[in-house]
C-alpha atoms as a PDB file:
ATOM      1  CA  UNK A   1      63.924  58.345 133.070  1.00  0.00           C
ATOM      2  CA  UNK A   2      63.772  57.489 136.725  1.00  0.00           C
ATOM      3  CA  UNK A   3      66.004  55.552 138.679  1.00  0.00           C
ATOM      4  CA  UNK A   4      64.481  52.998 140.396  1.00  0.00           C
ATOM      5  CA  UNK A   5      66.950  51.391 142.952  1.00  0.00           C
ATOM      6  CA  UNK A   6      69.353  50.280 140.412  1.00  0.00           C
ATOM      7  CA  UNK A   7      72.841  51.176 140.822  1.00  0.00           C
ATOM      8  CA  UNK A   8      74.682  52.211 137.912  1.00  0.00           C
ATOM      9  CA  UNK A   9      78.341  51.628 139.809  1.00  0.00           C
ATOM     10  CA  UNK A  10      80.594  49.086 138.441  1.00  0.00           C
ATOM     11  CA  UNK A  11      80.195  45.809 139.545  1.00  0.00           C
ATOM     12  CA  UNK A  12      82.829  43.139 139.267  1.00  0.00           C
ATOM     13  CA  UNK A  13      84.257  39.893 140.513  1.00  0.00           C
ATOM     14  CA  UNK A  14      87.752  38.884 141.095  1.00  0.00           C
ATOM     15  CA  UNK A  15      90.064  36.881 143.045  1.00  0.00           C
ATOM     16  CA  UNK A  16      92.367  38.739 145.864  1.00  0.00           C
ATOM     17  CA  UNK A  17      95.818  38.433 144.890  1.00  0.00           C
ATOM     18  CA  UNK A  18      97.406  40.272 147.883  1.00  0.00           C
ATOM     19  CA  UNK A  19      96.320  41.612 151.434  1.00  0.00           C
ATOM     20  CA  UNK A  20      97.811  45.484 150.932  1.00  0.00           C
ATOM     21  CA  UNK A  21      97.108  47.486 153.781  1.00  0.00           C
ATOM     22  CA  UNK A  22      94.658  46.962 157.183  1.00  0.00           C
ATOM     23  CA  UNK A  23      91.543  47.468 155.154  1.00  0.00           C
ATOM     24  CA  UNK A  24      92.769  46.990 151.543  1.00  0.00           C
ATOM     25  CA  UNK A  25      93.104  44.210 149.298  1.00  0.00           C
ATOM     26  CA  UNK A  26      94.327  43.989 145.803  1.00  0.00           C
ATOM     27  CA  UNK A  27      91.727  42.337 143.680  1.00  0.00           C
ATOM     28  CA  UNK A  28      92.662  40.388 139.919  1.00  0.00           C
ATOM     29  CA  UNK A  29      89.720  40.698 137.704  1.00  0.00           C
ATOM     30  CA  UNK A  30      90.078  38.607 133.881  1.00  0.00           C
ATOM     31  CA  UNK A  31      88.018  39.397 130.989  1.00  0.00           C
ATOM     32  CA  UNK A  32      87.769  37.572 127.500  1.00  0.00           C
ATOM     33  CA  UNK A  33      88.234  40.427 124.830  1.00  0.00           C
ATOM     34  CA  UNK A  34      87.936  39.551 121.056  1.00  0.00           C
ATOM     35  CA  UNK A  35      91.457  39.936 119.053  1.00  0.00           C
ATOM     36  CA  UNK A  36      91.488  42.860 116.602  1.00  0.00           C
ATOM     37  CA  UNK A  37      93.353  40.816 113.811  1.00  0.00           C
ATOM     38  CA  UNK A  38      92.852  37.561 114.459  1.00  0.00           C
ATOM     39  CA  UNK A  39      89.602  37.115 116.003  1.00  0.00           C
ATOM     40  CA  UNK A  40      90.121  34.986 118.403  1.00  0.00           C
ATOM     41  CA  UNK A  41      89.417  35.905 122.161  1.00  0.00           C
ATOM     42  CA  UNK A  42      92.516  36.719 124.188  1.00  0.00           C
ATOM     43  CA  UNK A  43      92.292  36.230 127.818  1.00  0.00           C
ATOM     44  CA  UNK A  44      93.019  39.931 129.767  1.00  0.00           C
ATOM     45  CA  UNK A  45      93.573  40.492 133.526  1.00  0.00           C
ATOM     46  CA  UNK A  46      93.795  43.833 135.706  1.00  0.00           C
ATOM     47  CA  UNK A  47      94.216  44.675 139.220  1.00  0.00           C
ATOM     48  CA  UNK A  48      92.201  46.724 141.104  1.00  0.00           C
ATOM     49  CA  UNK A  49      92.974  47.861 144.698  1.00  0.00           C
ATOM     50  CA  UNK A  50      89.510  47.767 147.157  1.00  0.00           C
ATOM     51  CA  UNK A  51      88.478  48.587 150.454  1.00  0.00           C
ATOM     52  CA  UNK A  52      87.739  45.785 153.040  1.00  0.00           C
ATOM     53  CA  UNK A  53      86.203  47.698 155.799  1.00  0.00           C
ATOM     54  CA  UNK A  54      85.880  44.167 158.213  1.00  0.00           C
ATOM     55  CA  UNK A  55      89.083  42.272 157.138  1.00  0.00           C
ATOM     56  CA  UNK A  56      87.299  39.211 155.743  1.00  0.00           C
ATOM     57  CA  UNK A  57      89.132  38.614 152.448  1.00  0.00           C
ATOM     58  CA  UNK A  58      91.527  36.378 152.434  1.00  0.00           C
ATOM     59  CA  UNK A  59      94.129  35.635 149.491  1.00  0.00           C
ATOM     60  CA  UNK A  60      92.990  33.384 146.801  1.00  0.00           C
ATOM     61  CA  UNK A  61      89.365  34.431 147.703  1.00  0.00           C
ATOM     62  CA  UNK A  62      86.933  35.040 144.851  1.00  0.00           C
ATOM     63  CA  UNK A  63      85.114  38.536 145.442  1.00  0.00           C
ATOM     64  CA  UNK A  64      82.765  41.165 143.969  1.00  0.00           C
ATOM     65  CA  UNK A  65      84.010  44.713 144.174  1.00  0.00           C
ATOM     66  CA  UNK A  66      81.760  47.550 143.820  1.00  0.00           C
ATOM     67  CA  UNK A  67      82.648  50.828 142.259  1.00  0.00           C
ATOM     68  CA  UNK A  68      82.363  54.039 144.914  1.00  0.00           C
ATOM     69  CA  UNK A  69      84.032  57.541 145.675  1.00  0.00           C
ATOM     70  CA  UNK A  70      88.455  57.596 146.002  1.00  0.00           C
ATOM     71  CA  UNK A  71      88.845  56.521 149.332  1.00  0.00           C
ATOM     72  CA  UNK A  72      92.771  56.933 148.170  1.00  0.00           C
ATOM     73  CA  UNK A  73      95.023  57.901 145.770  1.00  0.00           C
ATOM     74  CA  UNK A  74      94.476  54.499 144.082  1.00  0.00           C
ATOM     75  CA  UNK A  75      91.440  53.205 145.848  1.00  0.00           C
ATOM     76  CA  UNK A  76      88.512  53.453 144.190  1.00  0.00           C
ATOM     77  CA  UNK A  77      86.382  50.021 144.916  1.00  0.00           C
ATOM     78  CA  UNK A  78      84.368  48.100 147.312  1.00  0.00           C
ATOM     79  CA  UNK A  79      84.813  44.579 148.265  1.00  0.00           C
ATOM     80  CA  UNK A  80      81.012  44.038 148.682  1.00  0.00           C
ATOM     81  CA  UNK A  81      80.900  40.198 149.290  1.00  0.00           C
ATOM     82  CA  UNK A  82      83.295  37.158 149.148  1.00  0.00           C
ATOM     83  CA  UNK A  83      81.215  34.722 147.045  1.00  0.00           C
ATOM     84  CA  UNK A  84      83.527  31.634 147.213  1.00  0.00           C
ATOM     85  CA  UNK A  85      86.468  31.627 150.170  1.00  0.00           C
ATOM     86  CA  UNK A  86      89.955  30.209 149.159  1.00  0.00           C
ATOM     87  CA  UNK A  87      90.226  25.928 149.733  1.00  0.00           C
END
């Protein structure tokens, strides 16, 4: 099979829950998993830290990270756009 354009990184969005560094950002992402018991779904939530090469994010901003290579020992996203900025 051929690849044609499409990316097979990880793409997700979160919101920035703290400014970490210069150029990072610590991003929140939630997911809705399904309860192993009691089949219900159980909200989950995990940080990731990303790279913000231009400084744009601000906290509380909602964000879409893109996987890419270990920029650092824990870095190992993208912030590729802010879709919706903090009111």
């Amino acid at each position: 099979m051929e690849n044609r354009g499409e990316s097979r990184k990880t793409v997700k969005v979160g919101t920035v829950v703290s400014l970490a560094g210069a150029k990072s950002v610590v991003v929140q992402v939630e997911s809705m998993v399904m309860h192993p018991l009691y089949h219900r779904f159980v909200k989950r939530s995990r940080k990731f830290m990303a790279h913000d090469e231009n400084g744009e994010c601000g906290l509380g901003d909602k964000v879409q990270i893109v996987e890419c290579r270990p920029l650092s020992r824990r870095k190992r996203f993208r912030v590729q756009r802010v879709i919706e900025r903090a009111k």
